[in-house]
C-alpha atoms as a PDB file:
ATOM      1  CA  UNK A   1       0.000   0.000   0.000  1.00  0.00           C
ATOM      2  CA  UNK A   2       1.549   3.712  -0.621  1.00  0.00           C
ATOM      3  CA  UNK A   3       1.259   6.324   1.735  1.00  0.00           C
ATOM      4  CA  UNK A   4       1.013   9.223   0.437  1.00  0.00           C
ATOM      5  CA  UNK A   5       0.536  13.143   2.188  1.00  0.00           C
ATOM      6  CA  UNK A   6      -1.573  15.982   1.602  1.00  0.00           C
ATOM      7  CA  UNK A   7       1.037  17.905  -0.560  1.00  0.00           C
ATOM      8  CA  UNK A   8       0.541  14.755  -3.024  1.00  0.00           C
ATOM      9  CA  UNK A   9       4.259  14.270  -2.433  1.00  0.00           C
ATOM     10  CA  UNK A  10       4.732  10.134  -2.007  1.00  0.00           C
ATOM     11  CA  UNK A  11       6.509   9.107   1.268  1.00  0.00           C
ATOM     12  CA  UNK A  12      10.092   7.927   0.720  1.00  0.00           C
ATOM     13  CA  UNK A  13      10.136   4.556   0.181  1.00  0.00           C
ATOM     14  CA  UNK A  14      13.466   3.393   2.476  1.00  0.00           C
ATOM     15  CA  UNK A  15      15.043   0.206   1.154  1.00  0.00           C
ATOM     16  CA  UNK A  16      17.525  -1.673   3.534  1.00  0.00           C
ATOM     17  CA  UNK A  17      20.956  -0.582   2.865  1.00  0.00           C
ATOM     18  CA  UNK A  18      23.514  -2.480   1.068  1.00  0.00           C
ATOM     19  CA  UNK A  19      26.031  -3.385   4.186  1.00  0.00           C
ATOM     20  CA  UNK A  20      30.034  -4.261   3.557  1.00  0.00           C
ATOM     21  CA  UNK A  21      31.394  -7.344   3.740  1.00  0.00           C
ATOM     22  CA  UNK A  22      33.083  -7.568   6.828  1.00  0.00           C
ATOM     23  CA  UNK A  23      36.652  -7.906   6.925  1.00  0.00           C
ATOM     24  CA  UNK A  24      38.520 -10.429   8.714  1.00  0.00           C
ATOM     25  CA  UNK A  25      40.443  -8.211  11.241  1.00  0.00           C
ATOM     26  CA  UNK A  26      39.330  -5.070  12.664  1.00  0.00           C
ATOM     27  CA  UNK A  27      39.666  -2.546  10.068  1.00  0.00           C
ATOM     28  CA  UNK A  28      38.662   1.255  11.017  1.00  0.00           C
ATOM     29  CA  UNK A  29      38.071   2.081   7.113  1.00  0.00           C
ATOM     30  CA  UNK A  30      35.519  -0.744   7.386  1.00  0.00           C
ATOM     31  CA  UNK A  31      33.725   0.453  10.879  1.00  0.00           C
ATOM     32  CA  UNK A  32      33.259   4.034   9.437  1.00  0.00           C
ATOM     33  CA  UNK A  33      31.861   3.095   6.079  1.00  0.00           C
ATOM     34  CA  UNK A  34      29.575   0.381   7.974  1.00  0.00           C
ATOM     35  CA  UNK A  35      28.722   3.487  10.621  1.00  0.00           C
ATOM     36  CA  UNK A  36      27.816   5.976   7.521  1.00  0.00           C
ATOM     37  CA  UNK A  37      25.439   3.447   5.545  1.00  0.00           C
ATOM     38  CA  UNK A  38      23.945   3.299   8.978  1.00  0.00           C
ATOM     39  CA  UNK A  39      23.873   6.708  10.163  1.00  0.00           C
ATOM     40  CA  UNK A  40      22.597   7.214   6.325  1.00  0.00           C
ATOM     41  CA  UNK A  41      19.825   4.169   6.758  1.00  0.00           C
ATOM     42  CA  UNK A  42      18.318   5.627  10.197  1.00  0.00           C
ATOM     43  CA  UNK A  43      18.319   9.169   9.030  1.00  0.00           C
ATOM     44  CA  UNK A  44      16.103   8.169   5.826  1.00  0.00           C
ATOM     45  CA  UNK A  45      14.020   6.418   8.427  1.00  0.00           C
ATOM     46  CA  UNK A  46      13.382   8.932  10.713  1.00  0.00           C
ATOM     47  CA  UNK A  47      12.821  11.772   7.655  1.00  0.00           C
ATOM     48  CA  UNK A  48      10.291   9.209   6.318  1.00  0.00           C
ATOM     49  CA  UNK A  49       8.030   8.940   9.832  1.00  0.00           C
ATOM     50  CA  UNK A  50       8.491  12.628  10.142  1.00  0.00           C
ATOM     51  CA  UNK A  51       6.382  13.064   7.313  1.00  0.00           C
ATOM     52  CA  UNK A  52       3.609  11.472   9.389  1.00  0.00           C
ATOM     53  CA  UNK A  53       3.759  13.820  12.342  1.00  0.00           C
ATOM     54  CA  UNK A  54       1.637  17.151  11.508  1.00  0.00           C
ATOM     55  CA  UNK A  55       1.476  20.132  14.164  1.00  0.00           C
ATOM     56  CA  UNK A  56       3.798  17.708  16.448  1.00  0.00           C
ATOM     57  CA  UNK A  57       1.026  15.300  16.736  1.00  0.00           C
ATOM     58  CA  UNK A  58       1.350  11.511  16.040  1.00  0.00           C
ATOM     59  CA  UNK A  59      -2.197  11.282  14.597  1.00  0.00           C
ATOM     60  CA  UNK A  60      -1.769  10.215  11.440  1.00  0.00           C
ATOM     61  CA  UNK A  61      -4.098  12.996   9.957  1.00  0.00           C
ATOM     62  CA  UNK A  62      -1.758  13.388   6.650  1.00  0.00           C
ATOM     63  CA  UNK A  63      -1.997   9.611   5.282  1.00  0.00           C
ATOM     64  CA  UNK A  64      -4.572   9.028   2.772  1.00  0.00           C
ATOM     65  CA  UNK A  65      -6.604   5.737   2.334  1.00  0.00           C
ATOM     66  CA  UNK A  66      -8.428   4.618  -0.527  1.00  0.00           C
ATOM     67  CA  UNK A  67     -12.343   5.758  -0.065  1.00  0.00           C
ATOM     68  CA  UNK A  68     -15.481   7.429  -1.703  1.00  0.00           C
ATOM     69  CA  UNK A  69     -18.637   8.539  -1.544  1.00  0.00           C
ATOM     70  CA  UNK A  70     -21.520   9.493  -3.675  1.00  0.00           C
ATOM     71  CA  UNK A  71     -24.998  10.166  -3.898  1.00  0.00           C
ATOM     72  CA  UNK A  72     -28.037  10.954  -5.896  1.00  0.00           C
ATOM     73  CA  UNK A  73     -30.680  13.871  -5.267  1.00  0.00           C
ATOM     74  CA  UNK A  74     -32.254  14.905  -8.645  1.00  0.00           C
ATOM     75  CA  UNK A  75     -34.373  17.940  -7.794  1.00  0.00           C
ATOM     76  CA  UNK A  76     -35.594  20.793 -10.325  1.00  0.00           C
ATOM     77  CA  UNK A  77     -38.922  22.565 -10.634  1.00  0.00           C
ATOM     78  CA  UNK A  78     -41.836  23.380 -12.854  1.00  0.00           C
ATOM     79  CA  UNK A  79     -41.581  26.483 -15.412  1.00  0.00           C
ATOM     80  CA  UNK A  80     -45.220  25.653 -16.826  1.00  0.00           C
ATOM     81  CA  UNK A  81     -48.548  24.731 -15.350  1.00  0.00           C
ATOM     82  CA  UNK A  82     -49.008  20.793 -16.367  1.00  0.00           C
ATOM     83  CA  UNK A  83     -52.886  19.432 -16.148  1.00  0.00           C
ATOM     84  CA  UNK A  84     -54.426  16.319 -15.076  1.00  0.00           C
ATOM     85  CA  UNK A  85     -53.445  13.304 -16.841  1.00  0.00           C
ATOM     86  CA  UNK A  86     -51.300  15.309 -19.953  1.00  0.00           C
ATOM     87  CA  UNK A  87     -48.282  13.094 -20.920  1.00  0.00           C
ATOM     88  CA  UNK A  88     -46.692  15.967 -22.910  1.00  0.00           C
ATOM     89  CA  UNK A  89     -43.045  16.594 -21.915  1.00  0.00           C
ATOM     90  CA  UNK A  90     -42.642  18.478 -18.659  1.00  0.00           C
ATOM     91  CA  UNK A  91     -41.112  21.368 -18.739  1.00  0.00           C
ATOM     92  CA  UNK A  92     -38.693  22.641 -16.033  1.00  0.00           C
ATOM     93  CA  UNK A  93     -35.446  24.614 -15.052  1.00  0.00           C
ATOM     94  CA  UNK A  94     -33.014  21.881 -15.687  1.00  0.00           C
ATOM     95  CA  UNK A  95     -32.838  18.376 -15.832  1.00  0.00           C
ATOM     96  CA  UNK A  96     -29.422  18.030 -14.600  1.00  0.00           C
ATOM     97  CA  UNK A  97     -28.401  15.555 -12.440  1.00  0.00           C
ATOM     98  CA  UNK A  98     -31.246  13.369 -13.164  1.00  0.00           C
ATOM     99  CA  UNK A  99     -30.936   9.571 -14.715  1.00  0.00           C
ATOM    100  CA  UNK A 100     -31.864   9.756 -18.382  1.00  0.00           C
ATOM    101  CA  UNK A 101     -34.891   7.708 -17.588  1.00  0.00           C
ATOM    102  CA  UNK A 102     -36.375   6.762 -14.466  1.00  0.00           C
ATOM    103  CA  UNK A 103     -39.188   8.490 -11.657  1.00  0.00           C
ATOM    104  CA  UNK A 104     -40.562  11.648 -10.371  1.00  0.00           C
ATOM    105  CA  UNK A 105     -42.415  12.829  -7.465  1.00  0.00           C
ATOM    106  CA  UNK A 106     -44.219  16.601  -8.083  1.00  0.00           C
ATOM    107  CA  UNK A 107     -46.552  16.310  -4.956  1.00  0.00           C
ATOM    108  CA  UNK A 108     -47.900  13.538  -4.201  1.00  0.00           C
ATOM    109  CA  UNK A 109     -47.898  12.042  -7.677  1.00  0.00           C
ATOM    110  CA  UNK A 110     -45.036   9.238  -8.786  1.00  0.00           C
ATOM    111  CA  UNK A 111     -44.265  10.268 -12.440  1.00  0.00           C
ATOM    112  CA  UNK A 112     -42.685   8.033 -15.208  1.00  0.00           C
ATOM    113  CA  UNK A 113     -40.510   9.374 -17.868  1.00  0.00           C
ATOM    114  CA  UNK A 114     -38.019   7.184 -20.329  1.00  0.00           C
ATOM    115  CA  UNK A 115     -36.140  10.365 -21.773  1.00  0.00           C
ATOM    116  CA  UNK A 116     -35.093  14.116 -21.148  1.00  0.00           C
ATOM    117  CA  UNK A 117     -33.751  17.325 -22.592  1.00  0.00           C
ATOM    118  CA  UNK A 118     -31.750  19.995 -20.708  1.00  0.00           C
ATOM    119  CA  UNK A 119     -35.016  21.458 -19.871  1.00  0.00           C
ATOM    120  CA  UNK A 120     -37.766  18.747 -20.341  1.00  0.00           C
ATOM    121  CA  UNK A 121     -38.884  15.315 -19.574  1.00  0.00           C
ATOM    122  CA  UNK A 122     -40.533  12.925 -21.590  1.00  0.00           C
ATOM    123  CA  UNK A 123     -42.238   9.766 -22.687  1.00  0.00           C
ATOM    124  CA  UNK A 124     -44.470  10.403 -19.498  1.00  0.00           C
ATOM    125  CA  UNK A 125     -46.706   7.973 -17.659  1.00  0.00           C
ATOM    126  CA  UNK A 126     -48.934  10.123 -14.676  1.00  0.00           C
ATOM    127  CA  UNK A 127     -50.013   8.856 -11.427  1.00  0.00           C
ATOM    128  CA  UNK A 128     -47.889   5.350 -11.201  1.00  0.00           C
ATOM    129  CA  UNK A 129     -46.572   3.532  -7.970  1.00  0.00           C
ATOM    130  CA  UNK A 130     -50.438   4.055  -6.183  1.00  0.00           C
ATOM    131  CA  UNK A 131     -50.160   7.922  -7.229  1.00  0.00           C
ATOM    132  CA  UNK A 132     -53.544   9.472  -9.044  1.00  0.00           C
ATOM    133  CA  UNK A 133     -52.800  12.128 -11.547  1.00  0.00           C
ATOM    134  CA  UNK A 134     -53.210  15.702 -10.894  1.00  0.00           C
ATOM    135  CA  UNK A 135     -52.545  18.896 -11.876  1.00  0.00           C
ATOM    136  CA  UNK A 136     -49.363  20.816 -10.694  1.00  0.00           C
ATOM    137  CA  UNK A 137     -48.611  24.467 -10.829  1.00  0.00           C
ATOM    138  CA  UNK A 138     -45.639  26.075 -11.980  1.00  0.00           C
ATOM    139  CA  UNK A 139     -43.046  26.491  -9.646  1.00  0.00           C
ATOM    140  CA  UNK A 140     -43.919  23.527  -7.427  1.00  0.00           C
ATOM    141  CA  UNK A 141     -40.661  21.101  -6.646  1.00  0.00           C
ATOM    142  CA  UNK A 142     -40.381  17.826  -8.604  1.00  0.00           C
ATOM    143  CA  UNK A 143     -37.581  15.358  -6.818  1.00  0.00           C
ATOM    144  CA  UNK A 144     -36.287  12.070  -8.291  1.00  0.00           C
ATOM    145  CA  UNK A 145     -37.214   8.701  -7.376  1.00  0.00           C
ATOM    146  CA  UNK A 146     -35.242   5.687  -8.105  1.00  0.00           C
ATOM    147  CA  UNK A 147     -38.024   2.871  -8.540  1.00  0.00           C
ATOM    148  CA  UNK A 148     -38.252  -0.941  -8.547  1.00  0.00           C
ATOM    149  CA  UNK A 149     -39.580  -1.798 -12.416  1.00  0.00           C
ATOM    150  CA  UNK A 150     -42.040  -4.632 -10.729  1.00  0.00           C
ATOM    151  CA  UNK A 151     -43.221  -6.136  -7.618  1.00  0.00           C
ATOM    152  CA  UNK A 152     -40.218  -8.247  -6.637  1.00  0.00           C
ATOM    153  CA  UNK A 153     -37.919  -7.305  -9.218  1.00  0.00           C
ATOM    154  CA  UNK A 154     -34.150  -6.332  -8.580  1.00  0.00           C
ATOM    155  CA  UNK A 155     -33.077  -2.640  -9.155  1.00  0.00           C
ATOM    156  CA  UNK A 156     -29.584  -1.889  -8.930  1.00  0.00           C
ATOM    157  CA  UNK A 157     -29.481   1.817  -7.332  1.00  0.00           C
ATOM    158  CA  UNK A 158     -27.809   4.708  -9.365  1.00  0.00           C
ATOM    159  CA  UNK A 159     -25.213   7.053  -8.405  1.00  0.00           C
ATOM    160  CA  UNK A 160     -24.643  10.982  -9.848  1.00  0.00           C
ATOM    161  CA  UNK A 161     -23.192  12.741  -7.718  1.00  0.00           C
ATOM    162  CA  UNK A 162     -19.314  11.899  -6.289  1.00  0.00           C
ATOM    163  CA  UNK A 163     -18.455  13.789  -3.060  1.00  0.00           C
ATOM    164  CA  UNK A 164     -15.171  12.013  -2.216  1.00  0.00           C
ATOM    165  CA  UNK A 165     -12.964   9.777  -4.355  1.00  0.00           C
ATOM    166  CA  UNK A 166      -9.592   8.330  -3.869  1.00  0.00           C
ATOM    167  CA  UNK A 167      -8.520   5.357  -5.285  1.00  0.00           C
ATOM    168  CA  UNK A 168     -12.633   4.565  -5.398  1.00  0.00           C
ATOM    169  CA  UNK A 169     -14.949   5.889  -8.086  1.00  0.00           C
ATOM    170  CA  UNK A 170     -18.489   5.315 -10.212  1.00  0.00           C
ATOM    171  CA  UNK A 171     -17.928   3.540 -13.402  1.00  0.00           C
ATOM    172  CA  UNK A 172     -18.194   6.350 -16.124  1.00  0.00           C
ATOM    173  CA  UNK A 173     -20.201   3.865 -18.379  1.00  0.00           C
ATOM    174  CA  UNK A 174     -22.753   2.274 -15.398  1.00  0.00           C
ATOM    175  CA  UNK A 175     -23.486   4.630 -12.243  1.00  0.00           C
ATOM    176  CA  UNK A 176     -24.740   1.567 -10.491  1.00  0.00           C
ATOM    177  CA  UNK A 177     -21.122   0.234 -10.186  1.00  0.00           C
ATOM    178  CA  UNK A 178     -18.533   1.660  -7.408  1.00  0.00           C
ATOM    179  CA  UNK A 179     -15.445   0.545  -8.902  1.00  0.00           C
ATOM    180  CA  UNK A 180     -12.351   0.217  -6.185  1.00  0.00           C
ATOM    181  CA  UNK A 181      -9.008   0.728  -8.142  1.00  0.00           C
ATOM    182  CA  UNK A 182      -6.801  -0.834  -4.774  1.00  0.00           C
ATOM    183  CA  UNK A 183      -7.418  -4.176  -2.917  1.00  0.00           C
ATOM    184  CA  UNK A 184      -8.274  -4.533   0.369  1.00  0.00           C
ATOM    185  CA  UNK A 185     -10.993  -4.811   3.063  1.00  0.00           C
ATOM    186  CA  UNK A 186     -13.618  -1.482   2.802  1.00  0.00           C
ATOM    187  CA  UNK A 187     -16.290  -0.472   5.059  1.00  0.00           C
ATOM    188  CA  UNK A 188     -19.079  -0.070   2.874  1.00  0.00           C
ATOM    189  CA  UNK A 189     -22.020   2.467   4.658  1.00  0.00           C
ATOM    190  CA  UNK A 190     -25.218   3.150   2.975  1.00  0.00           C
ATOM    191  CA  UNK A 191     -28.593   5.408   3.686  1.00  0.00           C
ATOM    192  CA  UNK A 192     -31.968   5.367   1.492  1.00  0.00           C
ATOM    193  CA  UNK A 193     -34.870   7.463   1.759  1.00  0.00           C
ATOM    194  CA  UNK A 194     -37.746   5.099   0.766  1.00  0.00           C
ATOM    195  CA  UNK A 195     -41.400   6.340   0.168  1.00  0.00           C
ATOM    196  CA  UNK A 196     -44.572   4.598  -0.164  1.00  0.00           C
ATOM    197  CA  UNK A 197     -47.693   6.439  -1.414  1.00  0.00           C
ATOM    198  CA  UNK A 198     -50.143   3.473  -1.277  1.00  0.00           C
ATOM    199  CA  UNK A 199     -52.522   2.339   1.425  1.00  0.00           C
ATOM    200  CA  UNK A 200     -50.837  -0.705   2.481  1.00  0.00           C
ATOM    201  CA  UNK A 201     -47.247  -1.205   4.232  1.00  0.00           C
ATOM    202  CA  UNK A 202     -44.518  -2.865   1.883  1.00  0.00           C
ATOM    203  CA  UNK A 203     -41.622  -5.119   2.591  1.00  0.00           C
ATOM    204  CA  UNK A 204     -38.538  -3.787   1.383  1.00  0.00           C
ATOM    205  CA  UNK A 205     -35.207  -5.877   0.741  1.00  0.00           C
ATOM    206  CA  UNK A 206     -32.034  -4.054   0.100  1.00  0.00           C
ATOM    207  CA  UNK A 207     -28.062  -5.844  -0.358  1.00  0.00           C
ATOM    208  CA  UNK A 208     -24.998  -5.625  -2.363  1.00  0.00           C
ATOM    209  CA  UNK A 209     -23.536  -7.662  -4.864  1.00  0.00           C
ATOM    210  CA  UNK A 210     -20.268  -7.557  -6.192  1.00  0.00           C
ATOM    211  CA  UNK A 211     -19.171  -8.048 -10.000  1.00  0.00           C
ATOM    212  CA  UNK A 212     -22.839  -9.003 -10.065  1.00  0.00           C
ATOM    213  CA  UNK A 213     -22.873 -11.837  -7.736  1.00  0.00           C
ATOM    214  CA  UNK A 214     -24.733 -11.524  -4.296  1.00  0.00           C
ATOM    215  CA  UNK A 215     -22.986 -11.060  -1.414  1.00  0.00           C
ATOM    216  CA  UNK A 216     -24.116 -13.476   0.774  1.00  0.00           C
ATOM    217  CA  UNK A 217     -25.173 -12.054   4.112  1.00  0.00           C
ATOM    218  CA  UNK A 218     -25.662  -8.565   3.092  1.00  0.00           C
ATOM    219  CA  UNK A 219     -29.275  -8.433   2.796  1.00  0.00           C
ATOM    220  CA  UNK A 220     -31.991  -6.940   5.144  1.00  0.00           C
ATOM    221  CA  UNK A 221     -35.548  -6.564   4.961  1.00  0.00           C
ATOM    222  CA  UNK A 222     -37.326  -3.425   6.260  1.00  0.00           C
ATOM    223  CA  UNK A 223     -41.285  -2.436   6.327  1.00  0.00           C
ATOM    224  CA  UNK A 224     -42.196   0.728   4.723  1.00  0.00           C
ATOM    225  CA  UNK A 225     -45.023   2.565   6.106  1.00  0.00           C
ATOM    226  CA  UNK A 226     -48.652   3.332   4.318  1.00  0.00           C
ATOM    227  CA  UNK A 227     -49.157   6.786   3.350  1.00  0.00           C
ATOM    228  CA  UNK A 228     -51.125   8.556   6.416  1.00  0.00           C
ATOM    229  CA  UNK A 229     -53.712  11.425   5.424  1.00  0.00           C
ATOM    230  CA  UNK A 230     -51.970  12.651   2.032  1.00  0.00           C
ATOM    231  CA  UNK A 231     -48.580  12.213   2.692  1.00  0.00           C
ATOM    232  CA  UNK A 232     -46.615   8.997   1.957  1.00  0.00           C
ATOM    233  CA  UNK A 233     -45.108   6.885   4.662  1.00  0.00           C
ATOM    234  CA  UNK A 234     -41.418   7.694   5.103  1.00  0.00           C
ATOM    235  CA  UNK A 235     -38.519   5.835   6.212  1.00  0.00           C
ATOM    236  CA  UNK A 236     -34.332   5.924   5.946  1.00  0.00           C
ATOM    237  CA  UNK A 237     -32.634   2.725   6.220  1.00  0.00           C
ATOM    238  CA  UNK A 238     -29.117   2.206   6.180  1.00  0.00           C
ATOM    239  CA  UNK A 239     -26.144  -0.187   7.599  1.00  0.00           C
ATOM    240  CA  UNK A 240     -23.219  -1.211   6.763  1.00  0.00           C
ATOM    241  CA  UNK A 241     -20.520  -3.554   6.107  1.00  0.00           C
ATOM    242  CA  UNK A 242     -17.405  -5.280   5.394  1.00  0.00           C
ATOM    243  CA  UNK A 243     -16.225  -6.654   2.011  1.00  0.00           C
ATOM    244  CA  UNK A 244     -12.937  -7.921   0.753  1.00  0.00           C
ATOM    245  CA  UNK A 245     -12.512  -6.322  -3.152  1.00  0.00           C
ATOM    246  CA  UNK A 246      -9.198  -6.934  -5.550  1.00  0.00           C
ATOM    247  CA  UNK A 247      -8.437  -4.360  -7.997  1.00  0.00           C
ATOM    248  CA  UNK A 248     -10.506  -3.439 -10.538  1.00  0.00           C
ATOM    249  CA  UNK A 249     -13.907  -5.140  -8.526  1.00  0.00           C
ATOM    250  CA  UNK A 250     -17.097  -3.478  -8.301  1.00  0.00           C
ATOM    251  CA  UNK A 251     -19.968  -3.292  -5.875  1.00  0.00           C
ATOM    252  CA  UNK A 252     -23.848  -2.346  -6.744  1.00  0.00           C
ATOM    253  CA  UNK A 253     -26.584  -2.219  -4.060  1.00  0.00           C
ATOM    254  CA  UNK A 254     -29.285  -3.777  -4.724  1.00  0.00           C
ATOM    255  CA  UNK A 255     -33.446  -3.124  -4.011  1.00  0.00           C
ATOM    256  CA  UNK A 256     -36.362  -4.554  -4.684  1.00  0.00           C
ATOM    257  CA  UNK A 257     -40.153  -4.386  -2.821  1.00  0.00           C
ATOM    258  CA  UNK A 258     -42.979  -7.054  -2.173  1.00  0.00           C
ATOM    259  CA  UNK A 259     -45.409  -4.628  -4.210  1.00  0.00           C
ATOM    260  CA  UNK A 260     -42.910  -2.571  -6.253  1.00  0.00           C
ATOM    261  CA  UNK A 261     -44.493   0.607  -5.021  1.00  0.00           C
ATOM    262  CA  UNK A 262     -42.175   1.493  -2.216  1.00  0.00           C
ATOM    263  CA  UNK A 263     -39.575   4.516  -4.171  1.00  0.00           C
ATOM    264  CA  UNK A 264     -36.409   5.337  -3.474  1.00  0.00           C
ATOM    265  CA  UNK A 265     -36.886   9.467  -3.236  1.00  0.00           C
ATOM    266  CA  UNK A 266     -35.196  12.902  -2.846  1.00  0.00           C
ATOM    267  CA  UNK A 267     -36.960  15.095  -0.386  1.00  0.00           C
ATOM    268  CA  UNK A 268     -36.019  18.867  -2.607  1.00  0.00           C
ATOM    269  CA  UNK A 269     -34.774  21.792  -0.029  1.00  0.00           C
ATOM    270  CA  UNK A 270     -37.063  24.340   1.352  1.00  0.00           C
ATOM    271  CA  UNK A 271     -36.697  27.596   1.929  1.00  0.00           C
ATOM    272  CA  UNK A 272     -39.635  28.440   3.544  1.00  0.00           C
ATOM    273  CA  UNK A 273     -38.338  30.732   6.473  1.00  0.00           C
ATOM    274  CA  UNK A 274     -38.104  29.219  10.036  1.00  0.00           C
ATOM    275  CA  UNK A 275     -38.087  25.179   8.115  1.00  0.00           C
ATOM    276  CA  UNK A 276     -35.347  25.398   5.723  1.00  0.00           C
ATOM    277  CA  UNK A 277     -33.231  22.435   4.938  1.00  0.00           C
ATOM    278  CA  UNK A 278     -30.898  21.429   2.595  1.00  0.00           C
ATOM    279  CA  UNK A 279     -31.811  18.113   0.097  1.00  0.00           C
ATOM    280  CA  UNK A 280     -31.968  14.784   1.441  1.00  0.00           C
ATOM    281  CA  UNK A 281     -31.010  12.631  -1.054  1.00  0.00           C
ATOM    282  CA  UNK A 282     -32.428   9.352  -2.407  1.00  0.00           C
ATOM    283  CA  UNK A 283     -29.644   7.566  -1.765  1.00  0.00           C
ATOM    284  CA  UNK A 284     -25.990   7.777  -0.131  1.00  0.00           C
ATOM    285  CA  UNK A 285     -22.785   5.677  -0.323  1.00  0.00           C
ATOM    286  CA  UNK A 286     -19.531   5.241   1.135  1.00  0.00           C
ATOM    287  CA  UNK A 287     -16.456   3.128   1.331  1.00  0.00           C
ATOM    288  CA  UNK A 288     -13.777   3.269   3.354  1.00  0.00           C
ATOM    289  CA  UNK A 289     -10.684   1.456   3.417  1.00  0.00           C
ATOM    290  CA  UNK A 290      -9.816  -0.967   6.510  1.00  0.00           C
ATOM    291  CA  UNK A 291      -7.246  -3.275   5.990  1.00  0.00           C
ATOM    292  CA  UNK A 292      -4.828  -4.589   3.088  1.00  0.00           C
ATOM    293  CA  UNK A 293      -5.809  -7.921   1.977  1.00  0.00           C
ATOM    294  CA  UNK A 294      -3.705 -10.988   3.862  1.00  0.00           C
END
């Protein structure tokens, strides 16, 4: 494993010294060169720990370890009034940081789309995942939702957003795969925000797999709350884990719902005075390194 400190300079990497061949009598010439390559060997050593002392304190707080983390927390909003049950494309400010096909929420109604402009979505279905269509003024917030394609059916959760990356990193060509670039052991950490709009509690089963083969052990099986009055029931789940990767592996996590209602949703900010909040995002991931690999 390589050390390496903030200044992106890589610790010296001290090799042991090539000693003399000692003589068969006492020779001084042959003490002081032996003493030197010493003296030389000890110095290196002590200039290398050095390097991990910051502010005179043996904390460590300069080495950095392979690790990452990334979310996803689509949120936009509407720049035209949109009526009951129209499946023309819905217009907003910008659909960046959305997946090029997938869920909304404006309200309390789950939206379909399979496509999107810079400033529209389209190929709409209205009022799916228990949701009933309804009209939606411009202006109002529309947040993504990540969302199971049938009851029972396995989604593998996307990522779009990277926060943190060293030496771990989303696959350019699949945001469902966390690629890890160095081997070792990784703490893997995960939250969802999962909604559920319909009048019936759903069973929920979330794990990771890793170059597409189930992990065993990983999975766990949480109960999503019916919608109360008009808002959906609301839960986070999250835990975490250790997994053993070689270069080059990848890790997905994995969802998928007894009904195939239950979404995986941003909650948009507000900035209503005395309640604001930043995004809470549909999902979050990290990995942290542990341990090198035996």
């Amino acid at each position: 494993m390589t050390f390496i400190v903030t200044t992106e300079t890589l610790l010296s990497r001290v090799a042991p010294p090539a000693l003399p061949v000692a003589t068969n009598q006492y020779e001084r010439a042959y003490q002081d060169q032996l003493n030197n390559i010493l003296r030389l060997y000890f110095n290196r050593l002590s200039a290398t720990l050095n390097q991990l002392q910051t502010s005179g304190a043996n904390d460590g707080s300069i080495i950095k370890f392979p690790h990452g983390a990334f979310h996803q927390d689509g949120h936009t909003t509407l720049t035209a009034n949109i009526g009951n049950g129209t499946t023309t494309p819905i217009p907003v400010v910008s659909t960046a940081g959305f997946l090029n096909a997938g869920g909304l929420i404006i309200e309390n109604e789950v939206i379909l789309y399979t496509g999107k402009t810079a400033t529209t979505f389209t190929g709409i279905t209205r009022g799916a995942k228990g949701t009933s269509s309804s009209a939606h003024l411009s202006g109002t917030a529309i947040s993504e939702a990540q969302i199971v394609p049938l009851p029972s059916a396995a989604l593998s959760i996307a990522f779009t957003v990277t926060d943190a990356s060293y030496d771990v990193e989303l696959d350019p060509l699949n945001n469902t795969h966390v690629v890890f670039l160095k081997p070792g052991y990784f703490n893997i950490q995960f939250s969802a925000q999962l909604l559920n709009f319909t009048t019936s509690e759903d069973n929920v089963v979330m794990w990771f797999r890793k170059d597409g083969v189930d992990i065993s052990n990983t999975a766990g099986v949480v109960t999503v709350p019916s919608k109360h009055g008009s808002n959906p029931g609301a839960m986070i789940t999250s835990w975490n884990l250790i997994v053993d990767v070689l270069a080059g592996q990848y890790i997905e996590l994995m969802v998928t719902s007894d009904s195939g209602n239950t979404v995986i949703a941003t909650y948009p900010p507000s900035v209503v005075p005395g309640s604001e909040h930043p995004a809470s995002p549909s999902v979050i991931l990290t990995a942290s390194f542990v341990s090198a690999l035996p």
